[in-house]
PDB file of N, CA and C in Angstrom:
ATOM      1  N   UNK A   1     -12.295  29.187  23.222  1.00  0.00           N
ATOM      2  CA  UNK A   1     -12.983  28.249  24.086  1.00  0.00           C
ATOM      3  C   UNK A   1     -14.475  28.530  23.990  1.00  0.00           C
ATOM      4  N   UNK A   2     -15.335  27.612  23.408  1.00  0.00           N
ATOM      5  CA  UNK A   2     -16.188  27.857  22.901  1.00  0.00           C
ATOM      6  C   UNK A   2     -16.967  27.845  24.657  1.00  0.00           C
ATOM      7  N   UNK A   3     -17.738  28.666  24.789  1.00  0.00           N
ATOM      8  CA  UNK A   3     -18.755  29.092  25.981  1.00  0.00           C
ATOM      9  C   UNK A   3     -19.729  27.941  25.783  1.00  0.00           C
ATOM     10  N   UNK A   4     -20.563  27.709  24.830  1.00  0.00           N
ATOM     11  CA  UNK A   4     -22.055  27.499  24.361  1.00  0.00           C
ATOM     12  C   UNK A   4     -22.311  26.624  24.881  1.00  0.00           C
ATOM     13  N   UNK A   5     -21.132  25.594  24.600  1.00  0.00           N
ATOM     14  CA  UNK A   5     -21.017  24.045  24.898  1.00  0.00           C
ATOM     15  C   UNK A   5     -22.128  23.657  26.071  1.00  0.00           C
ATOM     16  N   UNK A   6     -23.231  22.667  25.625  1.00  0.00           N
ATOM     17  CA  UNK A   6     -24.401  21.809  26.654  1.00  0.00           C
ATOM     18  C   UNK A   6     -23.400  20.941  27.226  1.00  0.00           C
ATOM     19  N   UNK A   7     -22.677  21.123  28.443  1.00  0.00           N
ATOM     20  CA  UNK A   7     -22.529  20.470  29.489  1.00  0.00           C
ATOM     21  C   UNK A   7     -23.515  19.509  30.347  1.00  0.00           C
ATOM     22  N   UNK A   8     -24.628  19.932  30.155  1.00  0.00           N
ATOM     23  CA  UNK A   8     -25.934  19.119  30.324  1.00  0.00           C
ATOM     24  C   UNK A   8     -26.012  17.978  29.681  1.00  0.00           C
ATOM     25  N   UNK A   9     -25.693  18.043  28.167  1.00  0.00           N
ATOM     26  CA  UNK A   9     -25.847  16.784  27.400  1.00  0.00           C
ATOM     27  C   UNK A   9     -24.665  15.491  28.062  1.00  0.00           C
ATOM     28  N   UNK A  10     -25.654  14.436  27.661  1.00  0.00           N
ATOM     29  CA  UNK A  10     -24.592  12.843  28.483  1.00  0.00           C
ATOM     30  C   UNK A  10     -23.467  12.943  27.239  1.00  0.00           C
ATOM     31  N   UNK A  11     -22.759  12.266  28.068  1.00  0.00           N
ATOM     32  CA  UNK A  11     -22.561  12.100  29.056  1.00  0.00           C
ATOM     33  C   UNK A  11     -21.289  13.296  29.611  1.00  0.00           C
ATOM     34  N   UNK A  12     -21.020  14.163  29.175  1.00  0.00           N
ATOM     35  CA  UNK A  12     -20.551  15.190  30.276  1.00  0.00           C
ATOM     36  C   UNK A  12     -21.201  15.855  31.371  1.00  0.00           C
ATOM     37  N   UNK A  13     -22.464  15.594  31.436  1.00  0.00           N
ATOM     38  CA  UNK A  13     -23.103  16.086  32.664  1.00  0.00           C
ATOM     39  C   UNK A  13     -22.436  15.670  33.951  1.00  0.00           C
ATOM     40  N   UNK A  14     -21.892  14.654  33.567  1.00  0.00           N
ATOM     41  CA  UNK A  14     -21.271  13.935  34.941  1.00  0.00           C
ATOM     42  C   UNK A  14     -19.783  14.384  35.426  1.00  0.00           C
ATOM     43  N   UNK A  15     -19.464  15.192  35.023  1.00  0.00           N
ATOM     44  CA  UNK A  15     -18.090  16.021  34.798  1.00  0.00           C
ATOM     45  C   UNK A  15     -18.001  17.105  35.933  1.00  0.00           C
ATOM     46  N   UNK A  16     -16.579  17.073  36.726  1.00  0.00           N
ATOM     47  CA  UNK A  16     -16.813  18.360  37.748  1.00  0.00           C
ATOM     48  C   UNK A  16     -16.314  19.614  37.290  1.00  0.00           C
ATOM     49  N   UNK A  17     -17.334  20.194  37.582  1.00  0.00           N
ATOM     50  CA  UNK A  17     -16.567  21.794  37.606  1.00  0.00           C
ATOM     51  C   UNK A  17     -15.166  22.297  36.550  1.00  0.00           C
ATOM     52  N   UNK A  18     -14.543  21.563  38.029  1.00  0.00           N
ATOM     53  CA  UNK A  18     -12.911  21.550  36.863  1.00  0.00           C
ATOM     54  C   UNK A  18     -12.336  20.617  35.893  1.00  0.00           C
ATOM     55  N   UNK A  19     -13.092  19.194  35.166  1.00  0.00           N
ATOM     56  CA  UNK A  19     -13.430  18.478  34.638  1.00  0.00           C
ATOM     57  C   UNK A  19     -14.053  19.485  33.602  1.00  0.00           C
ATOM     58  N   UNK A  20     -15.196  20.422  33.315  1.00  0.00           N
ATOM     59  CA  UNK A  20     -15.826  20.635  32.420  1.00  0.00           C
ATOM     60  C   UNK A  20     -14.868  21.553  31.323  1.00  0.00           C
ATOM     61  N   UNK A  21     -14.395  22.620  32.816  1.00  0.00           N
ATOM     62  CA  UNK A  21     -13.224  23.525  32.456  1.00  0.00           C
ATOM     63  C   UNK A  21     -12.381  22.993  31.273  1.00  0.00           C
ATOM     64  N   UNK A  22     -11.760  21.816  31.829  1.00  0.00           N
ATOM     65  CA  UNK A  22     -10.636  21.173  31.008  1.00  0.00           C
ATOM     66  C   UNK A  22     -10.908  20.806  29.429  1.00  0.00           C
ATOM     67  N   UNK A  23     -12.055  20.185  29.549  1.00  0.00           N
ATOM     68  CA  UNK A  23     -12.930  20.104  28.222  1.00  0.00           C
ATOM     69  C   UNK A  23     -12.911  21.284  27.455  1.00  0.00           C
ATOM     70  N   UNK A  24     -13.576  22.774  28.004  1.00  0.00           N
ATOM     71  CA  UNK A  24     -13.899  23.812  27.288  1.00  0.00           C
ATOM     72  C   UNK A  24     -12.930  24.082  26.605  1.00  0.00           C
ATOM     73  N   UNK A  25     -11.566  23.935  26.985  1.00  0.00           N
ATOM     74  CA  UNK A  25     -10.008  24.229  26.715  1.00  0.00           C
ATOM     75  C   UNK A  25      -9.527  23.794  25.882  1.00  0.00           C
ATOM     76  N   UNK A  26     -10.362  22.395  25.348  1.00  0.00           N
ATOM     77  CA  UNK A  26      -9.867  21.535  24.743  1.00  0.00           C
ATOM     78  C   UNK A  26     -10.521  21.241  23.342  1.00  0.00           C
ATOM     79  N   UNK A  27     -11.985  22.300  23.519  1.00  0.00           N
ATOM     80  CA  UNK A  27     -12.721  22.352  22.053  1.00  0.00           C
ATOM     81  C   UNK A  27     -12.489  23.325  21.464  1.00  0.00           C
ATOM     82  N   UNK A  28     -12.735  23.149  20.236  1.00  0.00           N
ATOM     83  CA  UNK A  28     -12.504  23.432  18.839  1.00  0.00           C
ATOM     84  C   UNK A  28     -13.845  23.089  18.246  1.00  0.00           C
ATOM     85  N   UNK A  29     -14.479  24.008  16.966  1.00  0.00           N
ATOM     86  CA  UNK A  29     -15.369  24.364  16.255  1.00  0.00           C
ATOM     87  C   UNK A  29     -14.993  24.017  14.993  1.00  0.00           C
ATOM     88  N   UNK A  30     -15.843  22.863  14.683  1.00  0.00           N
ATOM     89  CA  UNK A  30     -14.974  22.500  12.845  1.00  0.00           C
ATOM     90  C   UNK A  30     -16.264  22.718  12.052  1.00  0.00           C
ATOM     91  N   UNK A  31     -16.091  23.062  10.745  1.00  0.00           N
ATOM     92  CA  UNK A  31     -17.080  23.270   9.671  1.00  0.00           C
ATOM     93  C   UNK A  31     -17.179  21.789   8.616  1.00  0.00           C
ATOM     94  N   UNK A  32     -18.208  21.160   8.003  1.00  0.00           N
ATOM     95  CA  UNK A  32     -17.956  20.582   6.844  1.00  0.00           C
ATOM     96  C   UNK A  32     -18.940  20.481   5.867  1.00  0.00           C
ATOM     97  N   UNK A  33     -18.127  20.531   4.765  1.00  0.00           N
ATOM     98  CA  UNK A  33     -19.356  20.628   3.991  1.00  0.00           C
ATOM     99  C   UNK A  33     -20.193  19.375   3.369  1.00  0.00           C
ATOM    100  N   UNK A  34     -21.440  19.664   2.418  1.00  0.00           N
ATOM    101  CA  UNK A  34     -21.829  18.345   2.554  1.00  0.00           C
ATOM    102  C   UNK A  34     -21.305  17.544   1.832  1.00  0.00           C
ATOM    103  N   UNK A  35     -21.579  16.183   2.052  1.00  0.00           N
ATOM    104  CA  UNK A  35     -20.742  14.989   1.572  1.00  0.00           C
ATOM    105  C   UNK A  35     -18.811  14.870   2.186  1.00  0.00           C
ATOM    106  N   UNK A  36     -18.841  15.786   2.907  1.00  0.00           N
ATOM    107  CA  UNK A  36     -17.334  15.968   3.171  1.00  0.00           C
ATOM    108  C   UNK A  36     -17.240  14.611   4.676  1.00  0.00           C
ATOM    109  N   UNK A  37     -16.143  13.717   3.880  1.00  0.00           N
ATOM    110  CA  UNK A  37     -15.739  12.756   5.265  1.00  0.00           C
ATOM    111  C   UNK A  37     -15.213  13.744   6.435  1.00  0.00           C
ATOM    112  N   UNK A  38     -15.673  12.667   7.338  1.00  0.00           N
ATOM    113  CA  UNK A  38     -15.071  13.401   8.800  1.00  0.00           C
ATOM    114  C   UNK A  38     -13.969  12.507   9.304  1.00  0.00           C
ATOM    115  N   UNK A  39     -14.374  11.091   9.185  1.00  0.00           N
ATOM    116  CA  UNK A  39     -13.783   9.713   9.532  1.00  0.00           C
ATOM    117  C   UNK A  39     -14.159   9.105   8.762  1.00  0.00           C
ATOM    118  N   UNK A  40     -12.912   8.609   8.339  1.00  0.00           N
ATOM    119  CA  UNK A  40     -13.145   7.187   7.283  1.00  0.00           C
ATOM    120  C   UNK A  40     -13.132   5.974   8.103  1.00  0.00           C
ATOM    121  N   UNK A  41     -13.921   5.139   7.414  1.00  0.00           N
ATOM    122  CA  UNK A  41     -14.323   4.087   8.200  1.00  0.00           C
ATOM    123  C   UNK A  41     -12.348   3.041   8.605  1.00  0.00           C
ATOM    124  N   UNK A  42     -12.343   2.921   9.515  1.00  0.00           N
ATOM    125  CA  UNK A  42     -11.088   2.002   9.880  1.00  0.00           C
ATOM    126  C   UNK A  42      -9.693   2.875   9.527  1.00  0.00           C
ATOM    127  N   UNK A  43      -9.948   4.272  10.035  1.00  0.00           N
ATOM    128  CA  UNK A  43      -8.823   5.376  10.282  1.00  0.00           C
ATOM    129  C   UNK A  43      -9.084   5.575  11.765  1.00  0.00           C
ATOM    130  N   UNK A  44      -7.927   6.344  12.226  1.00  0.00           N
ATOM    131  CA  UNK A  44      -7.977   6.505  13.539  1.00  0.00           C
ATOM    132  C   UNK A  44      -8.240   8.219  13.795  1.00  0.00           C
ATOM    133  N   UNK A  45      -9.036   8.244  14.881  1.00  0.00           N
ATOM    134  CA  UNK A  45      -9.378   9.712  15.189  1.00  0.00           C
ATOM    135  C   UNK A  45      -8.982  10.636  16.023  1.00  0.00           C
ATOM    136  N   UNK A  46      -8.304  11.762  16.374  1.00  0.00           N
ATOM    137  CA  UNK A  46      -7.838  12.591  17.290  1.00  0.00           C
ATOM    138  C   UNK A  46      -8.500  13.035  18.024  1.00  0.00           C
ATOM    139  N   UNK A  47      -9.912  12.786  17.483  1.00  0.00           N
ATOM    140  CA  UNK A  47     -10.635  13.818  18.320  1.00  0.00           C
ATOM    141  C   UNK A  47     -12.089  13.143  18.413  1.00  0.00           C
ATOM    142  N   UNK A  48     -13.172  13.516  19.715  1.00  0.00           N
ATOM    143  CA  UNK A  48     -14.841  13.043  19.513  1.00  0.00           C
ATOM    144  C   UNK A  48     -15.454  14.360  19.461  1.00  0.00           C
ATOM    145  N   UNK A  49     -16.031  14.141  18.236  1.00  0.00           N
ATOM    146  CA  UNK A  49     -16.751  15.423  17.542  1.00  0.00           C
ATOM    147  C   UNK A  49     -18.692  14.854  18.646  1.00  0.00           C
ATOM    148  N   UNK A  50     -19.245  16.278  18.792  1.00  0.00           N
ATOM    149  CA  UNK A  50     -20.321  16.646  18.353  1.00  0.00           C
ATOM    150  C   UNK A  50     -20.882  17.687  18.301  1.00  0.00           C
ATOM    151  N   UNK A  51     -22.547  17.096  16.999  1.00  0.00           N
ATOM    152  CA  UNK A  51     -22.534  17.554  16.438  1.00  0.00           C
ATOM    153  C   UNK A  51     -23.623  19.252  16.900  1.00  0.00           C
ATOM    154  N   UNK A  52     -22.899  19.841  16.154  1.00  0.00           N
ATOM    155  CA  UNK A  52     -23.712  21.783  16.656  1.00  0.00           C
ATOM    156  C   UNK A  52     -25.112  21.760  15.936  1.00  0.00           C
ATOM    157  N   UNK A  53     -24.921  21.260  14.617  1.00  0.00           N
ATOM    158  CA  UNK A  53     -25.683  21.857  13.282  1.00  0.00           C
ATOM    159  C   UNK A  53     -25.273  21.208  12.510  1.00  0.00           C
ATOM    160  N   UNK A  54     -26.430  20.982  11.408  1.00  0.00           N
ATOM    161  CA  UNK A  54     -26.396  19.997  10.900  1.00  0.00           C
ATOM    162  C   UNK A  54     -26.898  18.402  11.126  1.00  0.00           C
ATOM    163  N   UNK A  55     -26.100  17.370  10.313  1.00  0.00           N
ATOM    164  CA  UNK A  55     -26.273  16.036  10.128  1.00  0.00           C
ATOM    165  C   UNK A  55     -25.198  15.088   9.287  1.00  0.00           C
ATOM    166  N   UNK A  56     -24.887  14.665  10.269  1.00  0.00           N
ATOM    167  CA  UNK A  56     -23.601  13.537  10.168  1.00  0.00           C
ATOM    168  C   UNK A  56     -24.650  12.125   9.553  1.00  0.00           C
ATOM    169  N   UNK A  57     -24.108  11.752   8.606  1.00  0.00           N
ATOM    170  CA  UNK A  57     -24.196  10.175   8.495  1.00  0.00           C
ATOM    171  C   UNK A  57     -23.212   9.143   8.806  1.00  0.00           C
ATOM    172  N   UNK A  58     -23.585   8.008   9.863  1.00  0.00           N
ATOM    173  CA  UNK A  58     -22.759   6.718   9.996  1.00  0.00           C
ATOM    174  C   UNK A  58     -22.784   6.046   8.931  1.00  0.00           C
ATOM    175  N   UNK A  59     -22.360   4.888   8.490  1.00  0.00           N
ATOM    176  CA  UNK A  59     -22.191   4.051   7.834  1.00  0.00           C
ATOM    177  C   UNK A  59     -21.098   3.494   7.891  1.00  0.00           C
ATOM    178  N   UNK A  60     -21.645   1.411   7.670  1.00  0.00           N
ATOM    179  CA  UNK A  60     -19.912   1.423   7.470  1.00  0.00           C
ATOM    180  C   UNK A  60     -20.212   0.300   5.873  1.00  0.00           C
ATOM    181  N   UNK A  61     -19.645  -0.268   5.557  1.00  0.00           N
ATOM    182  CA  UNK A  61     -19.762  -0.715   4.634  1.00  0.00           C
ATOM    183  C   UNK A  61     -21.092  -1.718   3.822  1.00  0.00           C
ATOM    184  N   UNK A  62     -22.070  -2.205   4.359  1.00  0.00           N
ATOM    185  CA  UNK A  62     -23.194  -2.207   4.286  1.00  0.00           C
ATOM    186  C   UNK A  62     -24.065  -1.493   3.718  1.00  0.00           C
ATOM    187  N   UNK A  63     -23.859   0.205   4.327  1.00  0.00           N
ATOM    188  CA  UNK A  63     -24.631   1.348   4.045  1.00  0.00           C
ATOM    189  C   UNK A  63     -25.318   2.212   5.365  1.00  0.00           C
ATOM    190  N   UNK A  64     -25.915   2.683   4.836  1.00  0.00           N
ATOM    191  CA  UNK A  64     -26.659   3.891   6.069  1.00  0.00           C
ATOM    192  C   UNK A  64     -26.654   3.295   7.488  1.00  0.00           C
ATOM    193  N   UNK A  65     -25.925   3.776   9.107  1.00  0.00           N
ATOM    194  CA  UNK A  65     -26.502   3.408  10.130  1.00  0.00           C
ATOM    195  C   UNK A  65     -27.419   3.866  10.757  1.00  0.00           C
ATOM    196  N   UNK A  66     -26.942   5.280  10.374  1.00  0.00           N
ATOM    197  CA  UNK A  66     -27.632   6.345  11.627  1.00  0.00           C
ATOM    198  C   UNK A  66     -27.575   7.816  10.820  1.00  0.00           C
ATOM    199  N   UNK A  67     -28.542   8.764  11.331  1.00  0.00           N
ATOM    200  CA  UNK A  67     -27.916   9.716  11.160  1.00  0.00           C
ATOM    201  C   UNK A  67     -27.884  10.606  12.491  1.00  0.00           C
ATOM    202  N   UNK A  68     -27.174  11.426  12.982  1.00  0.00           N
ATOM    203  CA  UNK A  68     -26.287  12.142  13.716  1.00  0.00           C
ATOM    204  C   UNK A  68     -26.773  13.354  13.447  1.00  0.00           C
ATOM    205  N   UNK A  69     -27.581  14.061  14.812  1.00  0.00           N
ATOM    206  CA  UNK A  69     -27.307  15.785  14.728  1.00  0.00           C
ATOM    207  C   UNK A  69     -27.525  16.189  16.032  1.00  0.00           C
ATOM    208  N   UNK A  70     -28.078  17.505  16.205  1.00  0.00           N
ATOM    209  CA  UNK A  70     -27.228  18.327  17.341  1.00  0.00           C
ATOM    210  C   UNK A  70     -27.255  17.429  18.657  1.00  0.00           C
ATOM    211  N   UNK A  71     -26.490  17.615  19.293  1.00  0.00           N
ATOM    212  CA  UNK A  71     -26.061  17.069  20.928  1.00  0.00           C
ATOM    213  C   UNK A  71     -25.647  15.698  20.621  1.00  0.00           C
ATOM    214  N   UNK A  72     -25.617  15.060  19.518  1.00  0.00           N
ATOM    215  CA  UNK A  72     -25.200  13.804  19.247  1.00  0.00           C
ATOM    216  C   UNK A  72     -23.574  13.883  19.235  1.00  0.00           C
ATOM    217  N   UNK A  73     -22.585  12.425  19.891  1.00  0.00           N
ATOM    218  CA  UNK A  73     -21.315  12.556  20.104  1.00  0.00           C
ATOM    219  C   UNK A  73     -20.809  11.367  19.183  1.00  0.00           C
ATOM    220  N   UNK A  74     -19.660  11.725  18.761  1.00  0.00           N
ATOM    221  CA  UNK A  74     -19.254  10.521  17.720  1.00  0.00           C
ATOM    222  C   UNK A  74     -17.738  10.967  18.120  1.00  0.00           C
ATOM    223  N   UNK A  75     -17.086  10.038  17.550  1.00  0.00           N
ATOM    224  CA  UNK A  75     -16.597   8.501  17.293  1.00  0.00           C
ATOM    225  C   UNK A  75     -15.405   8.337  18.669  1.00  0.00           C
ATOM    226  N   UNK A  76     -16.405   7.723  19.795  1.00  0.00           N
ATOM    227  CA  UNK A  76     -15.536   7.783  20.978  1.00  0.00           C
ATOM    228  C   UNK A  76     -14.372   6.169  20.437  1.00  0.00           C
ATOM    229  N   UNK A  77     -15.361   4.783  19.751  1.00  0.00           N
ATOM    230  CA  UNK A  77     -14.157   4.098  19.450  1.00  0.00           C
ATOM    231  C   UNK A  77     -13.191   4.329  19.104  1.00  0.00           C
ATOM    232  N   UNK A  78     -12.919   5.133  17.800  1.00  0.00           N
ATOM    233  CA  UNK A  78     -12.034   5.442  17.227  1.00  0.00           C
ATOM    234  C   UNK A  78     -11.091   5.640  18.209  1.00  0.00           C
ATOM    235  N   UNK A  79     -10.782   6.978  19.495  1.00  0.00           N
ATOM    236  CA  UNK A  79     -10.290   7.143  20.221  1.00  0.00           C
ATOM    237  C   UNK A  79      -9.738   6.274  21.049  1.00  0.00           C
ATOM    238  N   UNK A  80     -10.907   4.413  21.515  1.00  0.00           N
ATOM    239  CA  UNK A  80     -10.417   3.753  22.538  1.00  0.00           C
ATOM    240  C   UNK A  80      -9.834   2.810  21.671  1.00  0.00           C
ATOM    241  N   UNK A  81      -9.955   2.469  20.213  1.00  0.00           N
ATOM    242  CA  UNK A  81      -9.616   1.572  20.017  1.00  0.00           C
ATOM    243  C   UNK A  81      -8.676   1.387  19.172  1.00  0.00           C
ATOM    244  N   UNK A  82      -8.550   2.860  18.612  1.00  0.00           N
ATOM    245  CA  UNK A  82      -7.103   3.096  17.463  1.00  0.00           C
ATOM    246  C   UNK A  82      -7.429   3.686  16.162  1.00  0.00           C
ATOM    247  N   UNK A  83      -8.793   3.330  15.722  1.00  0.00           N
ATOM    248  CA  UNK A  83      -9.236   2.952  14.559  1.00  0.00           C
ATOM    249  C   UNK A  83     -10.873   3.289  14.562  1.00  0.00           C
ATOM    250  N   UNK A  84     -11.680   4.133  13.672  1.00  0.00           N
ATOM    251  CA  UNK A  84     -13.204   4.092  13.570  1.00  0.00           C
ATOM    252  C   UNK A  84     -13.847   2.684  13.317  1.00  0.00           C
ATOM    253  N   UNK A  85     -14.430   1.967  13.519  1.00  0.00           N
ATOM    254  CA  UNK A  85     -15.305   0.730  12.975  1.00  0.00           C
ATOM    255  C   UNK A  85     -16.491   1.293  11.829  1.00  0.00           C
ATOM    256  N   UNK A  86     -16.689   2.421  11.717  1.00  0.00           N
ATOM    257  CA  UNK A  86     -17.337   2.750  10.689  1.00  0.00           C
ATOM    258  C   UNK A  86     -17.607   4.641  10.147  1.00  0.00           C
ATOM    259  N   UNK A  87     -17.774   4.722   9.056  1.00  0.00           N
ATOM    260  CA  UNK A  87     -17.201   6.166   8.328  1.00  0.00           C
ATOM    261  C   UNK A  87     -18.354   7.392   8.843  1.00  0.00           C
ATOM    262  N   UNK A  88     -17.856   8.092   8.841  1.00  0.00           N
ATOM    263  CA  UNK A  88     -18.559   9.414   9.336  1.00  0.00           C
ATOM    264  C   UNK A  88     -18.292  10.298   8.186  1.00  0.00           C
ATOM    265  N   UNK A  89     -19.724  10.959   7.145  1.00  0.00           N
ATOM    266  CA  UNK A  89     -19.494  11.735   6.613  1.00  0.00           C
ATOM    267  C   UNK A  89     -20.983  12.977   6.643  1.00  0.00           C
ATOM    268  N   UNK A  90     -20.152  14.118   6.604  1.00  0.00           N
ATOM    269  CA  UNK A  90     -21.560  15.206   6.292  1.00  0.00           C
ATOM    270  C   UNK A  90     -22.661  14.926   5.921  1.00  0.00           C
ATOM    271  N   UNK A  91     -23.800  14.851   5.821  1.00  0.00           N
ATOM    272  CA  UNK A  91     -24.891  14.780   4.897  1.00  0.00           C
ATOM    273  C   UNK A  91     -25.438  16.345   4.523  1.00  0.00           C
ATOM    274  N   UNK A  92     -25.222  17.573   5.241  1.00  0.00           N
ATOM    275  CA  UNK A  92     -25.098  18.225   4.786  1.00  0.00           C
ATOM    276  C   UNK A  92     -24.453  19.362   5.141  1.00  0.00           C
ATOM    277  N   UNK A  93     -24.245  20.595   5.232  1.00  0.00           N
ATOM    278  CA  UNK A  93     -23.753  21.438   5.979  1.00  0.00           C
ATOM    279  C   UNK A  93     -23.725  21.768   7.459  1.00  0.00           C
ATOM    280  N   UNK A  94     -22.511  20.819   7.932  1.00  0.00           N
ATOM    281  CA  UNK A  94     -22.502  20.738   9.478  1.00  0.00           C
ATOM    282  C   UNK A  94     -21.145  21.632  10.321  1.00  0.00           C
ATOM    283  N   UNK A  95     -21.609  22.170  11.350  1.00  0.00           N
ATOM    284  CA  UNK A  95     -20.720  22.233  12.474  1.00  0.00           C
ATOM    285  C   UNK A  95     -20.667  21.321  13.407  1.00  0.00           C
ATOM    286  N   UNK A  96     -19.242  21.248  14.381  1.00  0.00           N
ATOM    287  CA  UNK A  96     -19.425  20.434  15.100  1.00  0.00           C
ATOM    288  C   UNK A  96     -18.164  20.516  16.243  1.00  0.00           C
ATOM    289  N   UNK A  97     -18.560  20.521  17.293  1.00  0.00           N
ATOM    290  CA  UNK A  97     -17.586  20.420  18.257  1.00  0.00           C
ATOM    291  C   UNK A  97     -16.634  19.538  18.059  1.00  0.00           C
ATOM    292  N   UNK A  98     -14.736  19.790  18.251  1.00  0.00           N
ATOM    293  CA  UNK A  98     -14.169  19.106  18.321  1.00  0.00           C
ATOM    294  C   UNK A  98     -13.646  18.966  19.565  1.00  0.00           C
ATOM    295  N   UNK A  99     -13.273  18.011  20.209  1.00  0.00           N
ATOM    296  CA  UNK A  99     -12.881  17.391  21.814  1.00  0.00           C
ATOM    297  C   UNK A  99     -11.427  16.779  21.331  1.00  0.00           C
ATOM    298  N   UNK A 100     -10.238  17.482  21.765  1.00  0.00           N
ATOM    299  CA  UNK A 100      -9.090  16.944  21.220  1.00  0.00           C
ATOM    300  C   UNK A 100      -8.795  15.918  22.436  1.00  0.00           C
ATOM    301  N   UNK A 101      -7.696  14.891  22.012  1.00  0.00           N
ATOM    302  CA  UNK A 101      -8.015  13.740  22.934  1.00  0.00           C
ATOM    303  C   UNK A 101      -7.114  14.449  24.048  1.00  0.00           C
ATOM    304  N   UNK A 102      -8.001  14.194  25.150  1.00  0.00           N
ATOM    305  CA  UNK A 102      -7.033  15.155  26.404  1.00  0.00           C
ATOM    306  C   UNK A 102      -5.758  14.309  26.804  1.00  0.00           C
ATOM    307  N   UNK A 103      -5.642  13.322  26.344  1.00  0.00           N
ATOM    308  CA  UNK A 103      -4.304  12.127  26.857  1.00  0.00           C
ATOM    309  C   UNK A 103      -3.053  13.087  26.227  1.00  0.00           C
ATOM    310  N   UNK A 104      -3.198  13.852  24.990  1.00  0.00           N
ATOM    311  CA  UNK A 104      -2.369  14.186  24.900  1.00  0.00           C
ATOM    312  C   UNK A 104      -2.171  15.705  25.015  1.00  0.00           C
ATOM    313  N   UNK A 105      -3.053  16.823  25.304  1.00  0.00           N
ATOM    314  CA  UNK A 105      -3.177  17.880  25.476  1.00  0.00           C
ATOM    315  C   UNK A 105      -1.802  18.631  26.853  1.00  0.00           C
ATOM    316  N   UNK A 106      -1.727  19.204  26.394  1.00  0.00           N
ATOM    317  CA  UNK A 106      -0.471  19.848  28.110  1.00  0.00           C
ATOM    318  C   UNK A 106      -0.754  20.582  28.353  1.00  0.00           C
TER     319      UNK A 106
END
């Protein structure tokens, strides 16, 4: 249970006490390397990563959206909607919090 975790950062700031707890319980520390997908665009995700270190690139088929680094949170759609609307991959050597989806955690 990673300690470090900015509870400060939005939107978990808004989280109680035993709300934050539940979270801490529930992360996981993933590595990737660069160019390594995280989410492919229109797959579904287990989990909302963010990011420690490093830099995530969005994109979805077009090309470049965004790029993504520390305290930044990704891919809450994926989670509400089944499916990413667009791909998440490394740009270069990143860590990154994983948030497993608590719906199914026991």
């Amino acid at each position: 249970m990673p300690k470090a975790f900015d509870a400060a950062n939005p939107p978990f700031d808004r989280l109680t006490p035993h709300e934050m707890e539940t979270l801490r319980a529930a992360l996981d520390i993933v590595y990737f390397r660069p160019g390594e997908p995280v989410i492919d665009q229109g797959s579904p995700s287990q989990a909302l990563f963010v990011v420690i270190k490093g830099t995530i690139e969005e994109s979805d088929g077009a090309g470049l959206l965004a790029l993504l680094g520390p305290k930044d949170s990704f891919d809450s759609r994926a989670l509400v909607h089944g499916k990413s609307g667009h791909a998440f991959r490394a740009r270069d050597e990143t860590l990154c919090y994983s948030v497993r989806d608590l719906r199914y955690s026991t």
